[in-house]
C-alpha atoms as a PDB file:
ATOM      1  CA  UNK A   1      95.264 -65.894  -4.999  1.00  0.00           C
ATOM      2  CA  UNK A   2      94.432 -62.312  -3.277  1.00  0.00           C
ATOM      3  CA  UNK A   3      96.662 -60.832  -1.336  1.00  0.00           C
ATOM      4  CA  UNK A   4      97.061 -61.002   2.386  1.00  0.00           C
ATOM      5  CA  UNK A   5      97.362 -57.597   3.624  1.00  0.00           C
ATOM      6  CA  UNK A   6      97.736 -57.661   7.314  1.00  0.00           C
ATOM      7  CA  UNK A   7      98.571 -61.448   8.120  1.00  0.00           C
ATOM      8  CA  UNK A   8      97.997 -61.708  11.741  1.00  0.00           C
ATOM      9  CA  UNK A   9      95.076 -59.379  12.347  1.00  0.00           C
ATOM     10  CA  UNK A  10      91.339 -61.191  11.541  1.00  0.00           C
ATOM     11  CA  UNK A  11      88.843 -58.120  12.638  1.00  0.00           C
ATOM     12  CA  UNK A  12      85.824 -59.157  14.405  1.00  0.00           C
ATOM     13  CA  UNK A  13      82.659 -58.586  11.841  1.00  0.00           C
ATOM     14  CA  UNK A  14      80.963 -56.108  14.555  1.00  0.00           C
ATOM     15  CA  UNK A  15      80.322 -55.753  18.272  1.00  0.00           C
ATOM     16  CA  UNK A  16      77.948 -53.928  20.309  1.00  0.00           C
ATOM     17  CA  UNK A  17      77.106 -53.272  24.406  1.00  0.00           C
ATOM     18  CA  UNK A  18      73.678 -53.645  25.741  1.00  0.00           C
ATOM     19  CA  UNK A  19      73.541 -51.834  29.534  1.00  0.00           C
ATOM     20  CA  UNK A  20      70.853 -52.376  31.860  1.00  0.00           C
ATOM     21  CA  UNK A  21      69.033 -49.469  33.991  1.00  0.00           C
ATOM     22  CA  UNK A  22      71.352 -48.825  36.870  1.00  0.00           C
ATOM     23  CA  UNK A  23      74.615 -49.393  34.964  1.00  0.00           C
ATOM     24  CA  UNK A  24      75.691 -52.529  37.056  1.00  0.00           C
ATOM     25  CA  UNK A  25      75.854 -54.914  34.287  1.00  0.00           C
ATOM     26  CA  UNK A  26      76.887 -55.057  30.242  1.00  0.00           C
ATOM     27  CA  UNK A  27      75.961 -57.629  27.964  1.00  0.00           C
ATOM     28  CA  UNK A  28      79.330 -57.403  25.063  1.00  0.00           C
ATOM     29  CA  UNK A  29      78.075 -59.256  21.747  1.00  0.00           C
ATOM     30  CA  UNK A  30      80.944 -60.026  19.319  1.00  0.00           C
ATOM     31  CA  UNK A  31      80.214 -60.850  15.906  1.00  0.00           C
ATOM     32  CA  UNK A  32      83.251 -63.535  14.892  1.00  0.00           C
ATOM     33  CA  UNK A  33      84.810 -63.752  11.542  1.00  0.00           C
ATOM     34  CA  UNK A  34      86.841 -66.769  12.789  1.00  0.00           C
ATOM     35  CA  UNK A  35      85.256 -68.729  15.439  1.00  0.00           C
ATOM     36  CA  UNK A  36      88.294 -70.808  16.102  1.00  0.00           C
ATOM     37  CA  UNK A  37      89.411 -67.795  17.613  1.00  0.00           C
ATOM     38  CA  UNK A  38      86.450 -66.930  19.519  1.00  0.00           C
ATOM     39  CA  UNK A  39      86.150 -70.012  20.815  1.00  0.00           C
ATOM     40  CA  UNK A  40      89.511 -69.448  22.915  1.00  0.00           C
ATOM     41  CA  UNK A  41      88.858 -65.786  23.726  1.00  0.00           C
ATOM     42  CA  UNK A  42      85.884 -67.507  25.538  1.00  0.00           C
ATOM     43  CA  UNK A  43      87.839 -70.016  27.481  1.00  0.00           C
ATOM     44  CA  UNK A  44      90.155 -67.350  28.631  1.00  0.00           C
ATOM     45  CA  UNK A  45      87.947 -64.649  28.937  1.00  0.00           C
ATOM     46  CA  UNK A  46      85.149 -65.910  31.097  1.00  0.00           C
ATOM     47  CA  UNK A  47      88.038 -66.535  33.554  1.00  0.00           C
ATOM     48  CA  UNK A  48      88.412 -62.756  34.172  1.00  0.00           C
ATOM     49  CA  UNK A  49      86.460 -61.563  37.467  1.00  0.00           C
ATOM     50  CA  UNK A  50      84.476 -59.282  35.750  1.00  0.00           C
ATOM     51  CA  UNK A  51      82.541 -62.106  33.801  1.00  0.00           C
ATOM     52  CA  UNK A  52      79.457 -63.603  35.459  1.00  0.00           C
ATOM     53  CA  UNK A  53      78.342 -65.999  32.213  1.00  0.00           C
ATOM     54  CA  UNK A  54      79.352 -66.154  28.084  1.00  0.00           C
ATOM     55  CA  UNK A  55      77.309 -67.689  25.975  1.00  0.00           C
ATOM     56  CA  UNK A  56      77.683 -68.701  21.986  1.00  0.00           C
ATOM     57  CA  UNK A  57      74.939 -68.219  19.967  1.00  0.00           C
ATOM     58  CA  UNK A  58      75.000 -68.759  15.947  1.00  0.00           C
ATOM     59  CA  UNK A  59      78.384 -66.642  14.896  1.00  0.00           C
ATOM     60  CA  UNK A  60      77.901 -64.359  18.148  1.00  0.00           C
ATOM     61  CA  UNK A  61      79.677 -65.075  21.547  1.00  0.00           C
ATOM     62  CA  UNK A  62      78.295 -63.262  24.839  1.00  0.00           C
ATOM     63  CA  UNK A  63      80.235 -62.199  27.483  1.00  0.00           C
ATOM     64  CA  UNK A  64      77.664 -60.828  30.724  1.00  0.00           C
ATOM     65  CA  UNK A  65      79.604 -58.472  33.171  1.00  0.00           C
ATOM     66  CA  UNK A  66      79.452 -56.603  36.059  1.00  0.00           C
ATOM     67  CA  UNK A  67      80.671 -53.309  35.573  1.00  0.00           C
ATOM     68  CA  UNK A  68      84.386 -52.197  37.022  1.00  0.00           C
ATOM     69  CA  UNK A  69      87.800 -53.125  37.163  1.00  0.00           C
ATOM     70  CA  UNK A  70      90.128 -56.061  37.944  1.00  0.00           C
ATOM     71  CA  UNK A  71      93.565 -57.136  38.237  1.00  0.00           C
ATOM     72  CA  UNK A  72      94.022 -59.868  35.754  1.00  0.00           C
ATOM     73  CA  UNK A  73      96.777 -63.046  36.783  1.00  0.00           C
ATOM     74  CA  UNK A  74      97.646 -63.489  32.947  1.00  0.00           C
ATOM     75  CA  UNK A  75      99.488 -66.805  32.998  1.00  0.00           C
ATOM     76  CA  UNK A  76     100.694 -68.408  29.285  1.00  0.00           C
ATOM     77  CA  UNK A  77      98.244 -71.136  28.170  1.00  0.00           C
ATOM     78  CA  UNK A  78      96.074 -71.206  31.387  1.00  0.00           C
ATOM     79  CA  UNK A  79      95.020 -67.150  31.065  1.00  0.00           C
ATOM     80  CA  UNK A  80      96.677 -65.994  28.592  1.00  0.00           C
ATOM     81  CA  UNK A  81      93.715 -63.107  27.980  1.00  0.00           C
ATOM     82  CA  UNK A  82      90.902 -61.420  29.459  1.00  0.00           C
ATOM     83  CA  UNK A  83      88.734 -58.623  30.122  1.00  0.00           C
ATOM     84  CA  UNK A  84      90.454 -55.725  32.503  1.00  0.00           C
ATOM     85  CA  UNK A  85      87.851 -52.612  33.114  1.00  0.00           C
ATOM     86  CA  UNK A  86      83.803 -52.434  32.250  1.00  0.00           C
ATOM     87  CA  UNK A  87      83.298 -49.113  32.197  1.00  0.00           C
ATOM     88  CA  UNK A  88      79.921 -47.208  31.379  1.00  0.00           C
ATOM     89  CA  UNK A  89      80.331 -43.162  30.492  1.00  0.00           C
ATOM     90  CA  UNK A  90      76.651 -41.635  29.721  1.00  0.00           C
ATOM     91  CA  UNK A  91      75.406 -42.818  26.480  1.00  0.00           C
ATOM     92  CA  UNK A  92      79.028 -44.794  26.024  1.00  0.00           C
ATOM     93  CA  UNK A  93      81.006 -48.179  26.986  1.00  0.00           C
ATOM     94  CA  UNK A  94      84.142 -48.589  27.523  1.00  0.00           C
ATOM     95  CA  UNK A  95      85.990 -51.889  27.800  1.00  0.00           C
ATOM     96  CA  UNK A  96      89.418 -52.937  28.228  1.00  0.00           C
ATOM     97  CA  UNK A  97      91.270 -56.135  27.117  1.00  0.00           C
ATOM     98  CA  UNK A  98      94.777 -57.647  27.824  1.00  0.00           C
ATOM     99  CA  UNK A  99      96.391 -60.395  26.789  1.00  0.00           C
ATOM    100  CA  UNK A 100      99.501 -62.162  26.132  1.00  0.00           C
ATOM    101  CA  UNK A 101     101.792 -62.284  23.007  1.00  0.00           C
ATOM    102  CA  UNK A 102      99.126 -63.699  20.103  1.00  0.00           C
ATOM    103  CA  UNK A 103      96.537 -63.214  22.598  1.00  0.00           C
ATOM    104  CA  UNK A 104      97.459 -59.671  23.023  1.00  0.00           C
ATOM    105  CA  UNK A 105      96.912 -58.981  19.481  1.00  0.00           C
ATOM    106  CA  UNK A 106      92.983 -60.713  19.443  1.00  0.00           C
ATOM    107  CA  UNK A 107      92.373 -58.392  22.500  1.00  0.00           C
ATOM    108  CA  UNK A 108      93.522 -55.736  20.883  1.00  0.00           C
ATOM    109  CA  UNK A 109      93.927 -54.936  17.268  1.00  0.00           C
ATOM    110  CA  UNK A 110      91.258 -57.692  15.960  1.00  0.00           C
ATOM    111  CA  UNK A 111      88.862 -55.883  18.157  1.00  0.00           C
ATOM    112  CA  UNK A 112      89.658 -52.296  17.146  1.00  0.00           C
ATOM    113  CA  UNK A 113      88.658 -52.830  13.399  1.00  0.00           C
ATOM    114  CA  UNK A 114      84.996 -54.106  14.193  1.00  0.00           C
ATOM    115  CA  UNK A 115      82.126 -52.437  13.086  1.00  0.00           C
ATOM    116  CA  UNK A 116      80.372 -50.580  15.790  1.00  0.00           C
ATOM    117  CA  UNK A 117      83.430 -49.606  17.438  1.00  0.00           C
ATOM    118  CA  UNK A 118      83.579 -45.610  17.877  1.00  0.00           C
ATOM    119  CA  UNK A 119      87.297 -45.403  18.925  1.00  0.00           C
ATOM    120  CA  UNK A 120      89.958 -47.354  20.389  1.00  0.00           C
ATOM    121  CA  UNK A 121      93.595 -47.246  22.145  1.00  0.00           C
ATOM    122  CA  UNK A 122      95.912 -50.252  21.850  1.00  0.00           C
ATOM    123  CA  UNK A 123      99.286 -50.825  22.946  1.00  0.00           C
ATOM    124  CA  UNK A 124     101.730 -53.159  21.444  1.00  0.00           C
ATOM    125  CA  UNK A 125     101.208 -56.715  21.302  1.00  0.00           C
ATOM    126  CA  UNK A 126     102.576 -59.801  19.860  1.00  0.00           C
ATOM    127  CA  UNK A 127     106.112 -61.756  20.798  1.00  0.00           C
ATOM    128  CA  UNK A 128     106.322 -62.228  24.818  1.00  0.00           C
ATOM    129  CA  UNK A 129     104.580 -58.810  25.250  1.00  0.00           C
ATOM    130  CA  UNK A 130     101.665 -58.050  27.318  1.00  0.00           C
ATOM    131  CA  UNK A 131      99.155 -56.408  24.759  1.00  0.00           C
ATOM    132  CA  UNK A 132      96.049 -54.113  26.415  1.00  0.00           C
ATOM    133  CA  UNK A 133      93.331 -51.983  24.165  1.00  0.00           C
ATOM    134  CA  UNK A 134      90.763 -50.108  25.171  1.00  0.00           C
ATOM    135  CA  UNK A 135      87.698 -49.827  22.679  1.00  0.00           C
ATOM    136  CA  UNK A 136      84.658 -47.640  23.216  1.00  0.00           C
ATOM    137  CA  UNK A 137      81.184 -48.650  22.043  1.00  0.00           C
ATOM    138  CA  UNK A 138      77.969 -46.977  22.063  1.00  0.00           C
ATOM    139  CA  UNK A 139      75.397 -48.301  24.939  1.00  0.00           C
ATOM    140  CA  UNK A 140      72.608 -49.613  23.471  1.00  0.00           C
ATOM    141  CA  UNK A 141      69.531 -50.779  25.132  1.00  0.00           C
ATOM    142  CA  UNK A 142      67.763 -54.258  24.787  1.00  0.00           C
ATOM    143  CA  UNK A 143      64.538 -54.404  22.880  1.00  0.00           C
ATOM    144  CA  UNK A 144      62.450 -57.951  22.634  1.00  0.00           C
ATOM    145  CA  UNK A 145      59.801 -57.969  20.360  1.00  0.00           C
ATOM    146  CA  UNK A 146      57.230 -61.550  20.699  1.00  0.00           C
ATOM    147  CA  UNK A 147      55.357 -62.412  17.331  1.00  0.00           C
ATOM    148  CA  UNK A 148      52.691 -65.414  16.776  1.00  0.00           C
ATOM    149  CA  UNK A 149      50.215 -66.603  14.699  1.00  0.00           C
ATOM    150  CA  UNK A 150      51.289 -64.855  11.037  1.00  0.00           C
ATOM    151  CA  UNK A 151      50.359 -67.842   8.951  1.00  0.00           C
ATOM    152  CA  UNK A 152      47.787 -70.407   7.659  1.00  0.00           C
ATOM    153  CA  UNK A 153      47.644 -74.294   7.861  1.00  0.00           C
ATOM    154  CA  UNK A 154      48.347 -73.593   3.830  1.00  0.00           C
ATOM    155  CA  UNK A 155      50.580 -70.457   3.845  1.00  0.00           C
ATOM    156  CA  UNK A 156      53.518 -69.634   5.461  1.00  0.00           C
ATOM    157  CA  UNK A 157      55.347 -70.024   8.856  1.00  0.00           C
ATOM    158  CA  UNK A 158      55.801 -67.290  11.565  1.00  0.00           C
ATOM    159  CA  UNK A 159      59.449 -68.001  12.250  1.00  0.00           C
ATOM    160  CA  UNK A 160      60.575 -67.404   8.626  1.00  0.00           C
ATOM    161  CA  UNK A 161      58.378 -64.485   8.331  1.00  0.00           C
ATOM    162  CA  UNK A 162      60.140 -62.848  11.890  1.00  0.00           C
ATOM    163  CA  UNK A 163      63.386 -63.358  10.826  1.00  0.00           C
ATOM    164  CA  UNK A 164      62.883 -61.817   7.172  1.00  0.00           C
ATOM    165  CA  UNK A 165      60.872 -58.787   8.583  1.00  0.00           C
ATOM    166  CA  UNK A 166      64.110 -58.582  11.278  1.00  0.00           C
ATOM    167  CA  UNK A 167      66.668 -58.665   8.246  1.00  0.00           C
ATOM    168  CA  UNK A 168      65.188 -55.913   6.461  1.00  0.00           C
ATOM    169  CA  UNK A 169      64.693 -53.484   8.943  1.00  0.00           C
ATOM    170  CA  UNK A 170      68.390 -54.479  10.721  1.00  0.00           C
ATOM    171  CA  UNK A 171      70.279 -50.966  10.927  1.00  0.00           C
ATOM    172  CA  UNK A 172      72.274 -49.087  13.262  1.00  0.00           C
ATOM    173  CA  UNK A 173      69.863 -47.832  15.302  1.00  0.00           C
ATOM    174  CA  UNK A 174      68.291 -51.150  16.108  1.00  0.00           C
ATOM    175  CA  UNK A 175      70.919 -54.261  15.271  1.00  0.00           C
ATOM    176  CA  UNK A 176      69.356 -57.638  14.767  1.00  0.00           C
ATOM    177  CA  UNK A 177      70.805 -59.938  17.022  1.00  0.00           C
ATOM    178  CA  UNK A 178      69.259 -62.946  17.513  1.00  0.00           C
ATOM    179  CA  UNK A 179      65.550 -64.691  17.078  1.00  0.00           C
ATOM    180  CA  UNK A 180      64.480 -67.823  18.970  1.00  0.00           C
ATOM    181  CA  UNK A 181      61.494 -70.418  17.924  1.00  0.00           C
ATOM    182  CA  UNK A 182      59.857 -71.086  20.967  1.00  0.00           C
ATOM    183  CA  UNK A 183      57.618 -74.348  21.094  1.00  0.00           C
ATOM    184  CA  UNK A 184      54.585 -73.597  23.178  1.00  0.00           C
ATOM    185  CA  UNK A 185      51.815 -76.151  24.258  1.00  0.00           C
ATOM    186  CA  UNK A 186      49.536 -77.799  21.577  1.00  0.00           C
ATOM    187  CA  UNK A 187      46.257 -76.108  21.492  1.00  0.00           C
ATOM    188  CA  UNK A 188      42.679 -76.446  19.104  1.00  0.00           C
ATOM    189  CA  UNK A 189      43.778 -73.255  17.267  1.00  0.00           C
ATOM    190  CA  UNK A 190      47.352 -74.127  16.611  1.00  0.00           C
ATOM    191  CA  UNK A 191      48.306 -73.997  12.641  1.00  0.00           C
ATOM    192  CA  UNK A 192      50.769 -77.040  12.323  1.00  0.00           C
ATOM    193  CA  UNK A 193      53.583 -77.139  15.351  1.00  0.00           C
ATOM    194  CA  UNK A 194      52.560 -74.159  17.840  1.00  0.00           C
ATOM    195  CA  UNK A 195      55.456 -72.355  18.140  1.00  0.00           C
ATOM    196  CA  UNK A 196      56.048 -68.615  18.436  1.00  0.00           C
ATOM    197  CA  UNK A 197      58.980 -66.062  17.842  1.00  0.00           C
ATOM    198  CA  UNK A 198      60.963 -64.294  19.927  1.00  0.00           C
ATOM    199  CA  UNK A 199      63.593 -61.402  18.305  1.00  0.00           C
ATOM    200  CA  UNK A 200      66.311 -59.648  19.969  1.00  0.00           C
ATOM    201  CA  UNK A 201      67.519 -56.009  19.116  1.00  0.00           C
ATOM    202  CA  UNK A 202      70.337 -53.767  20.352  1.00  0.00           C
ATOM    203  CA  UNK A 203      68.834 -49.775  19.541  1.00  0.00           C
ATOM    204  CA  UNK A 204      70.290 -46.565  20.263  1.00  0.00           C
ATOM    205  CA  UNK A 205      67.578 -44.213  21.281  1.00  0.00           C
ATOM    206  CA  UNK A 206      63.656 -44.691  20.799  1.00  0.00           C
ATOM    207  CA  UNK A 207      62.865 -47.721  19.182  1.00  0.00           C
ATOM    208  CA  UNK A 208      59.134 -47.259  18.587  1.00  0.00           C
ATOM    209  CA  UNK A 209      60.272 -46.408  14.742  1.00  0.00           C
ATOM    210  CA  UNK A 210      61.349 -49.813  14.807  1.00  0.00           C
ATOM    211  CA  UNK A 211      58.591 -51.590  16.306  1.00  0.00           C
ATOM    212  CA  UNK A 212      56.724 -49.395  13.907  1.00  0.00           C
ATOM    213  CA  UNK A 213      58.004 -50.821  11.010  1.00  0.00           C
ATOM    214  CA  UNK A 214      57.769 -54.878  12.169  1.00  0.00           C
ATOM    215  CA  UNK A 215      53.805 -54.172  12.944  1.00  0.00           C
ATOM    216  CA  UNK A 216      53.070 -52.478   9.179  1.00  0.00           C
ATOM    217  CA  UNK A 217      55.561 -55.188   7.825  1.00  0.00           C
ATOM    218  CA  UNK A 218      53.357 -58.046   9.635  1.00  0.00           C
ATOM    219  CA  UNK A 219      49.946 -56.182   9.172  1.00  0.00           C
ATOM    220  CA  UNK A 220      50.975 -56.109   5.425  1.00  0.00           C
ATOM    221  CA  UNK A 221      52.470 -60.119   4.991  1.00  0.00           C
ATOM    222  CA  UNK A 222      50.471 -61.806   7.833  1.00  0.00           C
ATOM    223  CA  UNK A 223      47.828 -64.469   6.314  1.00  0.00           C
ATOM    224  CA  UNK A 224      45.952 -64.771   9.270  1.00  0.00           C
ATOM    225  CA  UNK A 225      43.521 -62.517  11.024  1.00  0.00           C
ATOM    226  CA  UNK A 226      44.664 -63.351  14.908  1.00  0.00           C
ATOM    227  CA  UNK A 227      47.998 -62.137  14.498  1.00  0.00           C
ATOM    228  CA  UNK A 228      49.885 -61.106  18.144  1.00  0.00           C
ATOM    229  CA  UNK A 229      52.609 -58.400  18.936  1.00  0.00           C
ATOM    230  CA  UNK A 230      54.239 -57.402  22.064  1.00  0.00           C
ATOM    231  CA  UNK A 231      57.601 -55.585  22.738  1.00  0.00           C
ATOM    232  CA  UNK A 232      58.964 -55.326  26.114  1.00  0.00           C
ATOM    233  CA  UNK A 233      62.729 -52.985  26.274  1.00  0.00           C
ATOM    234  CA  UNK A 234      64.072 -54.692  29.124  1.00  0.00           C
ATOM    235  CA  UNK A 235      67.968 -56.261  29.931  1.00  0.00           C
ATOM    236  CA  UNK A 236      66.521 -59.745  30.126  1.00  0.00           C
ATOM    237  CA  UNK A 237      62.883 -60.860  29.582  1.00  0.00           C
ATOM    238  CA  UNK A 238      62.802 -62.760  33.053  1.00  0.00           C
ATOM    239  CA  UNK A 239      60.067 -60.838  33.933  1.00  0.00           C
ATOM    240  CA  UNK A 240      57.764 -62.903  32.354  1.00  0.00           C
ATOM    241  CA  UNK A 241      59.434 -66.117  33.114  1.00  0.00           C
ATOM    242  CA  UNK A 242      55.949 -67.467  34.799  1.00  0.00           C
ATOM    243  CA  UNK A 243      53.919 -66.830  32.169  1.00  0.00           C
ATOM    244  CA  UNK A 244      56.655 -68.223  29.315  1.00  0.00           C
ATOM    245  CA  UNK A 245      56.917 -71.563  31.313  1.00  0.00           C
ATOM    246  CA  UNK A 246      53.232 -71.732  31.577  1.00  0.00           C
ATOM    247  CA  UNK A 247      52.243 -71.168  27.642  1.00  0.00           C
ATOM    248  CA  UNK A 248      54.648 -74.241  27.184  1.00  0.00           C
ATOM    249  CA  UNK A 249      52.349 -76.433  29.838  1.00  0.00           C
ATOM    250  CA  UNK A 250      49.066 -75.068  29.359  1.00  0.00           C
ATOM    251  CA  UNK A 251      46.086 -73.488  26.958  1.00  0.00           C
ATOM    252  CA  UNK A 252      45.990 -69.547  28.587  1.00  0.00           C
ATOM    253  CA  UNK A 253      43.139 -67.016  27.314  1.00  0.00           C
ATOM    254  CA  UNK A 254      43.856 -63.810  25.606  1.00  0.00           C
ATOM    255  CA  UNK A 255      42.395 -61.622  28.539  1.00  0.00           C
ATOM    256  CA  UNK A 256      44.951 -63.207  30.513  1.00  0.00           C
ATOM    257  CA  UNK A 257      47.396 -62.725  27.924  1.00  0.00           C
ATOM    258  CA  UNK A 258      46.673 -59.003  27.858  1.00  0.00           C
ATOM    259  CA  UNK A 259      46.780 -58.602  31.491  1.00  0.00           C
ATOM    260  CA  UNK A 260      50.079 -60.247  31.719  1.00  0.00           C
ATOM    261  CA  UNK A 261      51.093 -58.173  28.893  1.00  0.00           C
ATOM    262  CA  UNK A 262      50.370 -55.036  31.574  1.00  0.00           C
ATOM    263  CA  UNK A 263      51.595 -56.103  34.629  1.00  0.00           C
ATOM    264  CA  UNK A 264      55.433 -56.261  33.038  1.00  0.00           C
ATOM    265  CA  UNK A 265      55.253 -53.293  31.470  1.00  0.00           C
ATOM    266  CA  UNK A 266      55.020 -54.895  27.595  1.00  0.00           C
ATOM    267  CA  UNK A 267      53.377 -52.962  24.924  1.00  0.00           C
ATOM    268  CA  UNK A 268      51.267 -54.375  22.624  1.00  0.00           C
ATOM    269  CA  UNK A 269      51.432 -53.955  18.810  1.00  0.00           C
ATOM    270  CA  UNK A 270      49.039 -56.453  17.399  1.00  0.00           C
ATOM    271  CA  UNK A 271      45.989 -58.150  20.036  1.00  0.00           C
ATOM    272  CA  UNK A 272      44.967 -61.116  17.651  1.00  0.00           C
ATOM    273  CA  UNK A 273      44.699 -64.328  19.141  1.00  0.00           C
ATOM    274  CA  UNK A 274      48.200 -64.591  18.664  1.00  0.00           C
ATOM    275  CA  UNK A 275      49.131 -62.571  21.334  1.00  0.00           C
ATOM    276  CA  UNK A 276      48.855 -65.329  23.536  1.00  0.00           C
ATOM    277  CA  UNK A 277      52.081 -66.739  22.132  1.00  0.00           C
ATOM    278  CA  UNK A 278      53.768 -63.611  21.140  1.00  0.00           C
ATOM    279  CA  UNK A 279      53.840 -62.720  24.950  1.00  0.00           C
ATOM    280  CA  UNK A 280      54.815 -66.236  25.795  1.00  0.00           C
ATOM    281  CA  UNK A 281      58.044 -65.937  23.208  1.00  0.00           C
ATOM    282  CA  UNK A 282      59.479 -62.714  24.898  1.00  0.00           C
ATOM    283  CA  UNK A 283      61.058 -64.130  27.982  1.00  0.00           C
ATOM    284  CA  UNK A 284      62.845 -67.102  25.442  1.00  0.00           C
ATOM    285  CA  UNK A 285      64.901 -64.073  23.603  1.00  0.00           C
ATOM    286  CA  UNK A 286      68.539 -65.120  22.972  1.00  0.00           C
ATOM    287  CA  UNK A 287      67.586 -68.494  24.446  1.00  0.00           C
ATOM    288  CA  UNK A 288      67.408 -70.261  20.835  1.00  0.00           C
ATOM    289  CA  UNK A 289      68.432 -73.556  21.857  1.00  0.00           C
ATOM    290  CA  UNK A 290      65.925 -73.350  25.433  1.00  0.00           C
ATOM    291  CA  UNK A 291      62.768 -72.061  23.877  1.00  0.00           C
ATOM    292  CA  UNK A 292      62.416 -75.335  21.154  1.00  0.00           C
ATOM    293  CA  UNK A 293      61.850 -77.622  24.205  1.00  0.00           C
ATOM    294  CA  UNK A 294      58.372 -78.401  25.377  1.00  0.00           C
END
């Protein structure tokens, strides 16, 4: 038996703040080490004004935001916690919990000790109290990065090959978030199931190192000769909603593809054949339960 050294704090594994261009809205992504408890932070939280949608995804839970401040009603068992102040400061976020007595001390102190967290302030919490902590987080931008066609009707299978190449490049200046298999519409030159990949990044600073890496990583495991690479740094791929929705109903060309590609701003890594999908993958990031349906 190992001992219990602070019994009523459990530390969130990480968390991290995308922003989008004009500062108006903040994507928060906790990493839970106890998803009981996440799971009713999210019931109380999304109650808070400042929350437009959450969203749970594999150990992560989401919590979209307009930036500001509000006045919270915290009531005992009906909202008993929430989010207070979005704030964005340059190259920094800032955001403010409160909550009452046990839900004071997940807003607070569980937060403070996550990874990614540059400093904090918390009050008091716990008993009847009304807890509050501030924690400040660098503001990273969003970086989507669409792979297909890596593998053989013998060899391999894009998805696992994504996620692997995603793991072993994961640091701090580009955090792995999330990856998404997107089924797209059968076609002659499919391998086995025609689906692509879509992986989701939070960086600090350039990330063409990054997407640097994934393209020698896939030039030097791909089996196939038509492999496809696009990266688009954008808050949400919705951009290139259209063409997404049409891979998944139709057989498109590569020239199309490519011109696509240009007309939203994505930069392409790989052309192969397989940028047909790769493009079609980008606007399904963080959508990992969405992108699987025809």
């Amino acid at each position: 038996m190992k001992p219990i050294n602070d019994p009523y704090t459990v530390p969130y594994q990480a968390i991290y703040a995308v922003g989008n261009d004009d500062d108006s809205l903040v994507e928060i992504i906790e990493f839970s080490r106890c998803y009981g408890g996440s799971a009713w932070a999210r019931y109380h939280y999304e109650k808070s004004p400042l929350v437009i949608a959450t969203k749970v995804i594999g150990n992560t839970i989401r919590y979209l935001c307009r930036v500001g401040e509000c006045d919270l009603v915290l009531e005992p068992s009906y909202a008993a916690a929430g989010i207070k102040t979005v704030a964005v400061h340059d190259d920094e976020i800032e955001i403010t919990y409160a909550g009452l007595g046990g839900g004071g001390v997940g807003a607070t102190t569980c937060r403070a000790g996550a990874y990614g967290v540059t400093r904090y302030e918390i009050s008091e919490s716990g008993g009847g109290k009304v807890g509050s902590g501030t924690i400040v987080l660098p503001r990273r931008s969003r970086l989507i990065v669409g792979i297909d066609d890596t593998d053989s009707k013998e060899v391999g299978a894009t998805w696992c090959l994504a996620h692997n190449i995603a793991r072993s490049i994961d640091c701090d200046a580009a955090r792995y978030l999330s990856h998404s298999i997107v089924q797209l519409h059968p076609v002659p030159a499919k391998t086995q199931n025609c689906v692509s990949t879509a992986l989701e990044f939070a960086c600090l600073g350039d990330a063409k190192p990054t997407l640097a890496q994934i393209r020698d990583l896939l030039t030097e495991y791909s089996v196939s000769d038509e492999t496809g690479m696009v990266s688009l740094s954008v808050f949400d791929g919705s951009v290139l909603a259209d063409y997404g929705r049409a891979c998944k109903r139709e057989v498109l060309t590569r020239e199309y593809a490519l011109k696509c590609a240009r007309d939203a701003g994505a930069d392409v890594w790989l052309d192969g054949n397989g940028i047909i999908g790769a493009l079609g993958a980008t606007p399904y990031a963080a959508m990992p339960d969405e992108s699987v349906m025809l």
